[in-house]
N, C-alpha and C. Protein backbone atom coordinates (compact mmCIF):
# COMPACT_ATOMS: atom_id res chain seq x y z
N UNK A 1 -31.25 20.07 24.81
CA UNK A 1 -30.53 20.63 23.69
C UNK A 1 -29.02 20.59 23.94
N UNK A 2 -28.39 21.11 25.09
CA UNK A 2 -27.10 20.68 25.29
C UNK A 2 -26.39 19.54 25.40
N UNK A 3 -27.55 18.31 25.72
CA UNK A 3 -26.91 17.02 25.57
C UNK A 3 -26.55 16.87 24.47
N UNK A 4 -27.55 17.39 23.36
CA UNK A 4 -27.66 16.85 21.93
C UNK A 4 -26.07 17.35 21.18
N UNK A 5 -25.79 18.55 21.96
CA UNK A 5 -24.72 19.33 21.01
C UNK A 5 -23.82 18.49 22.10
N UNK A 6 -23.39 18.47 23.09
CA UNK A 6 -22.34 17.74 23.45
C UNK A 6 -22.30 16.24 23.02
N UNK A 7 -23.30 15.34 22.79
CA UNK A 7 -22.97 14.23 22.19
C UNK A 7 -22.56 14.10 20.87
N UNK A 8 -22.57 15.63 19.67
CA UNK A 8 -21.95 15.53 18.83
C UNK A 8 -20.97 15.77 18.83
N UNK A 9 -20.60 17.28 19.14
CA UNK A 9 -19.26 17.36 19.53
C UNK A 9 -18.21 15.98 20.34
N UNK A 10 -18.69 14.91 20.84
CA UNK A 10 -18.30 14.31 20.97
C UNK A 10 -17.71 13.55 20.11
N UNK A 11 -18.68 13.34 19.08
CA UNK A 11 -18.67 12.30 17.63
C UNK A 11 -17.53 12.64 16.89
N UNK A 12 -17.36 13.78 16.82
CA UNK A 12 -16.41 14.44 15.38
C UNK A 12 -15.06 13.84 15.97
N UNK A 13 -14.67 13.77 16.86
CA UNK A 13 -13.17 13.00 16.77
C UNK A 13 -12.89 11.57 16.24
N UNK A 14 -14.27 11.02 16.30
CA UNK A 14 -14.28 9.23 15.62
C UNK A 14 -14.28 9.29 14.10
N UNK A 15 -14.99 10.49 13.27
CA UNK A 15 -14.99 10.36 12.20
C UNK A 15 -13.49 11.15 11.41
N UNK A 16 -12.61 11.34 12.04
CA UNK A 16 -11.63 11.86 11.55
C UNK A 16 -10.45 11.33 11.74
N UNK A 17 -9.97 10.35 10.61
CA UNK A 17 -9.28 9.01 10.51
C UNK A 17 -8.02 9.25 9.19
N UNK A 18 -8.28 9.86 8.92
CA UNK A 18 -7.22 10.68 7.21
C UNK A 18 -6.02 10.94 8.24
N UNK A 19 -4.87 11.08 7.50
CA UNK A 19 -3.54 11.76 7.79
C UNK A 19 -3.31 12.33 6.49
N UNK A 20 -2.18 13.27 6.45
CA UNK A 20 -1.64 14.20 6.19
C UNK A 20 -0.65 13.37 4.99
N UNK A 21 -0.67 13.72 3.58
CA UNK A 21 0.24 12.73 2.64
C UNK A 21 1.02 14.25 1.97
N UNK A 22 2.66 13.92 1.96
CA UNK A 22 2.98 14.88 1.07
C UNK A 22 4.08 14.08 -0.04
N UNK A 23 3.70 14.79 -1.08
CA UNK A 23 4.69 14.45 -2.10
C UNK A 23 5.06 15.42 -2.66
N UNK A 24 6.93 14.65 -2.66
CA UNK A 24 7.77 15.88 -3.36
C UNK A 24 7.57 14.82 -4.78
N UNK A 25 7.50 15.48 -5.95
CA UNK A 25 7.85 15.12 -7.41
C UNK A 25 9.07 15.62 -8.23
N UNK A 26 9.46 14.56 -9.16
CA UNK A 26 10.32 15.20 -9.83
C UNK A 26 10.22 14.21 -11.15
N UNK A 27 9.44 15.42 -11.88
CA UNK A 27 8.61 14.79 -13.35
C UNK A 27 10.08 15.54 -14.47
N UNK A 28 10.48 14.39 -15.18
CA UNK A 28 11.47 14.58 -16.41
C UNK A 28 11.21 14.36 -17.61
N UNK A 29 10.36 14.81 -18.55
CA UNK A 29 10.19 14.41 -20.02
C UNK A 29 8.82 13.76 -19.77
N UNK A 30 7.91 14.26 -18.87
CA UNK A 30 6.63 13.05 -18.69
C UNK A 30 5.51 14.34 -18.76
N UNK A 31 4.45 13.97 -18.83
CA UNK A 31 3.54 14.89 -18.72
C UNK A 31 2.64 13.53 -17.58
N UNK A 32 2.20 13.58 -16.46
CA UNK A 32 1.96 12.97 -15.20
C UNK A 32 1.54 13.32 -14.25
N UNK A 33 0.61 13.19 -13.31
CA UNK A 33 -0.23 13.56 -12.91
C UNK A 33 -0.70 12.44 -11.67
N UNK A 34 -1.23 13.08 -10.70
CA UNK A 34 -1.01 11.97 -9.47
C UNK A 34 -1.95 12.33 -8.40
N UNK A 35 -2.83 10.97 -7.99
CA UNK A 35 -3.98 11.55 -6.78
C UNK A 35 -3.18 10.64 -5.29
N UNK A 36 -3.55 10.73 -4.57
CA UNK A 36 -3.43 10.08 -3.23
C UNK A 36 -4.07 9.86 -2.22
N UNK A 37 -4.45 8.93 -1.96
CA UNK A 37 -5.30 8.27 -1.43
C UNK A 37 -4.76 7.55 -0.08
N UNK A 38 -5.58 7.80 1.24
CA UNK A 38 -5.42 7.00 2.56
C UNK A 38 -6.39 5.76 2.72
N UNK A 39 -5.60 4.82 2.09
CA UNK A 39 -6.99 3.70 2.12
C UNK A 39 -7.21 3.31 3.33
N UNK A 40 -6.32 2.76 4.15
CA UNK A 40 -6.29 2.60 5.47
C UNK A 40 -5.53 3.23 6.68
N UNK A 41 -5.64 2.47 8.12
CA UNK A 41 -4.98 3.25 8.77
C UNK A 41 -3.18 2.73 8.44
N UNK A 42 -2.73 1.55 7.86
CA UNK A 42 -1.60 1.27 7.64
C UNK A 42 -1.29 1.21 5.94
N UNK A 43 -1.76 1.71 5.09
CA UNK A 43 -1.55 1.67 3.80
C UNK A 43 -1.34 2.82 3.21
N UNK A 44 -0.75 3.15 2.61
CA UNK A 44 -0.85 4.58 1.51
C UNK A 44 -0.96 4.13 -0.18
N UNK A 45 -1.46 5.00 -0.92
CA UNK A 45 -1.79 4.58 -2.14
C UNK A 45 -1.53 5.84 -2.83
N UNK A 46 -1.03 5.71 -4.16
CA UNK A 46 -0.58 6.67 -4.94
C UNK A 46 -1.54 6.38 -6.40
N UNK A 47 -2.23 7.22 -7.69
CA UNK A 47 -2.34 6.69 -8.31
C UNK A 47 -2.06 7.39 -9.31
N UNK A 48 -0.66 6.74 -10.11
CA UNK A 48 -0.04 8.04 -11.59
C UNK A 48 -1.30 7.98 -12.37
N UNK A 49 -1.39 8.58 -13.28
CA UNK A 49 -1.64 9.00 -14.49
C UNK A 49 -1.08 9.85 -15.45
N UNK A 50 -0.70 9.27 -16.83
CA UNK A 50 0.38 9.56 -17.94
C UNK A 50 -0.62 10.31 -18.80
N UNK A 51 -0.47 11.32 -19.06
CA UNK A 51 -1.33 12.40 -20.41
C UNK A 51 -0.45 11.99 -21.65
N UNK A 52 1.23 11.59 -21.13
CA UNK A 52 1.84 12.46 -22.29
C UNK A 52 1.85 10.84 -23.61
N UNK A 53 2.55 11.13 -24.50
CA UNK A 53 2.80 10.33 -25.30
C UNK A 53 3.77 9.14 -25.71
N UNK A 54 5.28 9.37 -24.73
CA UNK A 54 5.44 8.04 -24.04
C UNK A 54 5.37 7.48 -22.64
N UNK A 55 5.80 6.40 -22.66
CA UNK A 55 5.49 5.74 -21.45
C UNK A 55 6.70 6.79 -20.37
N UNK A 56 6.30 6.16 -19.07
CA UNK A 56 7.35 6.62 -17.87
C UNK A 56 7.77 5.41 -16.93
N UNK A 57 8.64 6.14 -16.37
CA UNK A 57 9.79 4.84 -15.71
C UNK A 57 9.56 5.63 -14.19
N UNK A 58 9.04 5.13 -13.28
CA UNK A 58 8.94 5.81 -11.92
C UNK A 58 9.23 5.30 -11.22
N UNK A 59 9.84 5.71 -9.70
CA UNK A 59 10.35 5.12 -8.72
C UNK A 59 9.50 5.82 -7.30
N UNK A 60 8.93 5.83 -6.59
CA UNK A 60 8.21 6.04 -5.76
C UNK A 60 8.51 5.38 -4.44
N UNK A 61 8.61 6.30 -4.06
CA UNK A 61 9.68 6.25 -1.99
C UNK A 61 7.97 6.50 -1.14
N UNK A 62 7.79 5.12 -0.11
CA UNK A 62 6.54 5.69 0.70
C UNK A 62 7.57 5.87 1.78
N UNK A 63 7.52 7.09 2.57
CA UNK A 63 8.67 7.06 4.21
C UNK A 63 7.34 7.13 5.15
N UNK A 64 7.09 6.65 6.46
CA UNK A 64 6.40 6.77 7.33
C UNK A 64 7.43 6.36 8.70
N UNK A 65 8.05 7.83 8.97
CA UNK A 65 8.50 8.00 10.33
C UNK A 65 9.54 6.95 10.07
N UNK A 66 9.61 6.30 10.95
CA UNK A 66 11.01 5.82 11.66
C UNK A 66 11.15 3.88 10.50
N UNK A 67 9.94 3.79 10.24
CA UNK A 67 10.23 2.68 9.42
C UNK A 67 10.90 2.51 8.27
N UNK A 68 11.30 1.56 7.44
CA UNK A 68 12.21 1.58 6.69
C UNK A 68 11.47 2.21 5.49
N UNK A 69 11.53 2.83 4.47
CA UNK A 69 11.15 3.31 3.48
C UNK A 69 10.36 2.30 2.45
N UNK A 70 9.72 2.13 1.84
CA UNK A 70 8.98 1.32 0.49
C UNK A 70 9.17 1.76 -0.45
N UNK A 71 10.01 1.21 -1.29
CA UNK A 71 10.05 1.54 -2.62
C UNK A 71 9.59 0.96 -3.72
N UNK A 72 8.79 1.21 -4.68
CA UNK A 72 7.81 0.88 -5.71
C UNK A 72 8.63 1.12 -7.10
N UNK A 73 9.19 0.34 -7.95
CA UNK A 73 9.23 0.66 -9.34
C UNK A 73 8.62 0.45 -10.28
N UNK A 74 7.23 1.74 -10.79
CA UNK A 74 6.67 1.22 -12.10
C UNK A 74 6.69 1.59 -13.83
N UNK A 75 6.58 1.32 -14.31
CA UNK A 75 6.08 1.97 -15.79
C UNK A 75 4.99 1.86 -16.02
N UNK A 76 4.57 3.45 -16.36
CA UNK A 76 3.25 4.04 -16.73
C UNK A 76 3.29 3.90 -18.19
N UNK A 77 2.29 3.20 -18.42
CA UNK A 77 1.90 3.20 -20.64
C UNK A 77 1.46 4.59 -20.48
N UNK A 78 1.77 4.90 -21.93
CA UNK A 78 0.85 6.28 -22.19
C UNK A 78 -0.54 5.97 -22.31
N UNK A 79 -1.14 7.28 -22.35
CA UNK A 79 -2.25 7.54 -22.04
C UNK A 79 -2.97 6.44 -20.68
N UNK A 80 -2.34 5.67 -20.26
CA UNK A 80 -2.83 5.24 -18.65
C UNK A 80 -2.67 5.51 -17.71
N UNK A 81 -3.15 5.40 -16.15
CA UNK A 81 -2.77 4.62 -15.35
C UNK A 81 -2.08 3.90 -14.43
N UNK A 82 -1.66 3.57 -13.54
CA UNK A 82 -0.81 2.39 -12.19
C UNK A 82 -1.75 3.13 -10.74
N UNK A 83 -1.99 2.09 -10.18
CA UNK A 83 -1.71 2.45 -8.84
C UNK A 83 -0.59 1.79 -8.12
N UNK A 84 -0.18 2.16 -7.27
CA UNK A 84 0.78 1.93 -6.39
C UNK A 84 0.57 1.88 -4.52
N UNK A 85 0.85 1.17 -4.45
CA UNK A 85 0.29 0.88 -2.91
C UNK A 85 1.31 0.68 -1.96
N UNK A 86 1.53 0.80 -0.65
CA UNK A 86 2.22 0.53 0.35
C UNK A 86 1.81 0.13 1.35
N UNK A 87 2.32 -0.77 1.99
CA UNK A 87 1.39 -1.54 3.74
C UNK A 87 2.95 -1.67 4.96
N UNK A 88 2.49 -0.39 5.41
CA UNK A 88 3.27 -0.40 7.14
C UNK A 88 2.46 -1.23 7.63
N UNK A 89 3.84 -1.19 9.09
CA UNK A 89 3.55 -2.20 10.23
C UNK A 89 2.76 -1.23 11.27
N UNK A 90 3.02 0.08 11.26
CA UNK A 90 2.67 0.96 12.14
C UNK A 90 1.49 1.21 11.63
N UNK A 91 0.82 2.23 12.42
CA UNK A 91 -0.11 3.06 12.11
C UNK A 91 0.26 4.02 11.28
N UNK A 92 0.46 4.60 10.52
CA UNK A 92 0.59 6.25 9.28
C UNK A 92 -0.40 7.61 10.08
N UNK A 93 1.20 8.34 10.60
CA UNK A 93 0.86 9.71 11.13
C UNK A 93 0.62 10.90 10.22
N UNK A 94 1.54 10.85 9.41
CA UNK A 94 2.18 11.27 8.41
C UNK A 94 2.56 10.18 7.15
N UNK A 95 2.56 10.63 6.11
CA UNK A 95 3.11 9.93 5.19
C UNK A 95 3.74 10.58 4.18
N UNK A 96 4.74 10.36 3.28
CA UNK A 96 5.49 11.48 2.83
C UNK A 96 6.00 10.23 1.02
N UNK A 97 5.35 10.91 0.40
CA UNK A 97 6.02 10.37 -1.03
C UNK A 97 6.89 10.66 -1.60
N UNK A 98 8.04 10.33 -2.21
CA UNK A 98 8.92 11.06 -3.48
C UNK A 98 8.24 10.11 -4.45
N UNK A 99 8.04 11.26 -5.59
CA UNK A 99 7.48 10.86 -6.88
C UNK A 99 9.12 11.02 -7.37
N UNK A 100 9.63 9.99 -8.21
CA UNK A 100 10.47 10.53 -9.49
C UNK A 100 10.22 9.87 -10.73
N UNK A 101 9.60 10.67 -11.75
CA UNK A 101 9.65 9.86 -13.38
C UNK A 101 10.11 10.60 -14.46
N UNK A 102 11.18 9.70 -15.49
CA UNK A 102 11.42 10.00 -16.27
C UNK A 102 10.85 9.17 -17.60
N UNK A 103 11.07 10.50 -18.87
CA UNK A 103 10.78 9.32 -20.09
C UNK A 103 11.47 7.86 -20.06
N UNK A 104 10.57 6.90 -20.67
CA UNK A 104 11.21 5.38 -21.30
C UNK A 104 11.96 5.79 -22.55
């Protein structure tokens, strides 16, 4: 029985592969809405979604530590949609978004 619990307790550090994503936002005239997603160990993924009734103009900062920043410019149609993606060279400890959208 103690093997059994020490070979799990072993396990749980392999299945825990996620980091930590924060985003600051700064929504202007948009009604917008946003999930985030760790697809890999070097990618981050953002995905808007627009409720409101016009489109949005967004600019989206991925920072991961010491590398140079990624910056994404999209427009969201109303009532849709974008994902947005980023691919470091590093591994992602942390990952840190600025959302900014304003109306079109």
């Amino acid at each position: 029985m103690k093997k059994c619990c020490l070979a799990l307790l072993l396990c749980l550090p392999l299945g825990a592969q996620a980091y930590p994503i924060d985003v600051d936002k700064e929504l202007t005239g948009v009604k917008l809405d946003y999930t985030t997603y760790d697809t890999a160990y070097d990618i981050g993924n953002i995905t808007l979604n627009n409720y409101g009734q016009v489109a949005a103009a967004c600019k989206v900062t991925f920072r991961n530590g010491p590398e140079a920043p990624r910056v994404r410019r999209v427009i969201v149609p109303a009532k849709q949609s974008v994902d947005v993606t980023a691919k470091f060279n590093r591994q992602i400890i942390k990952l840190r978004i600025a959302l900014s959208c304003k109306a079109q």
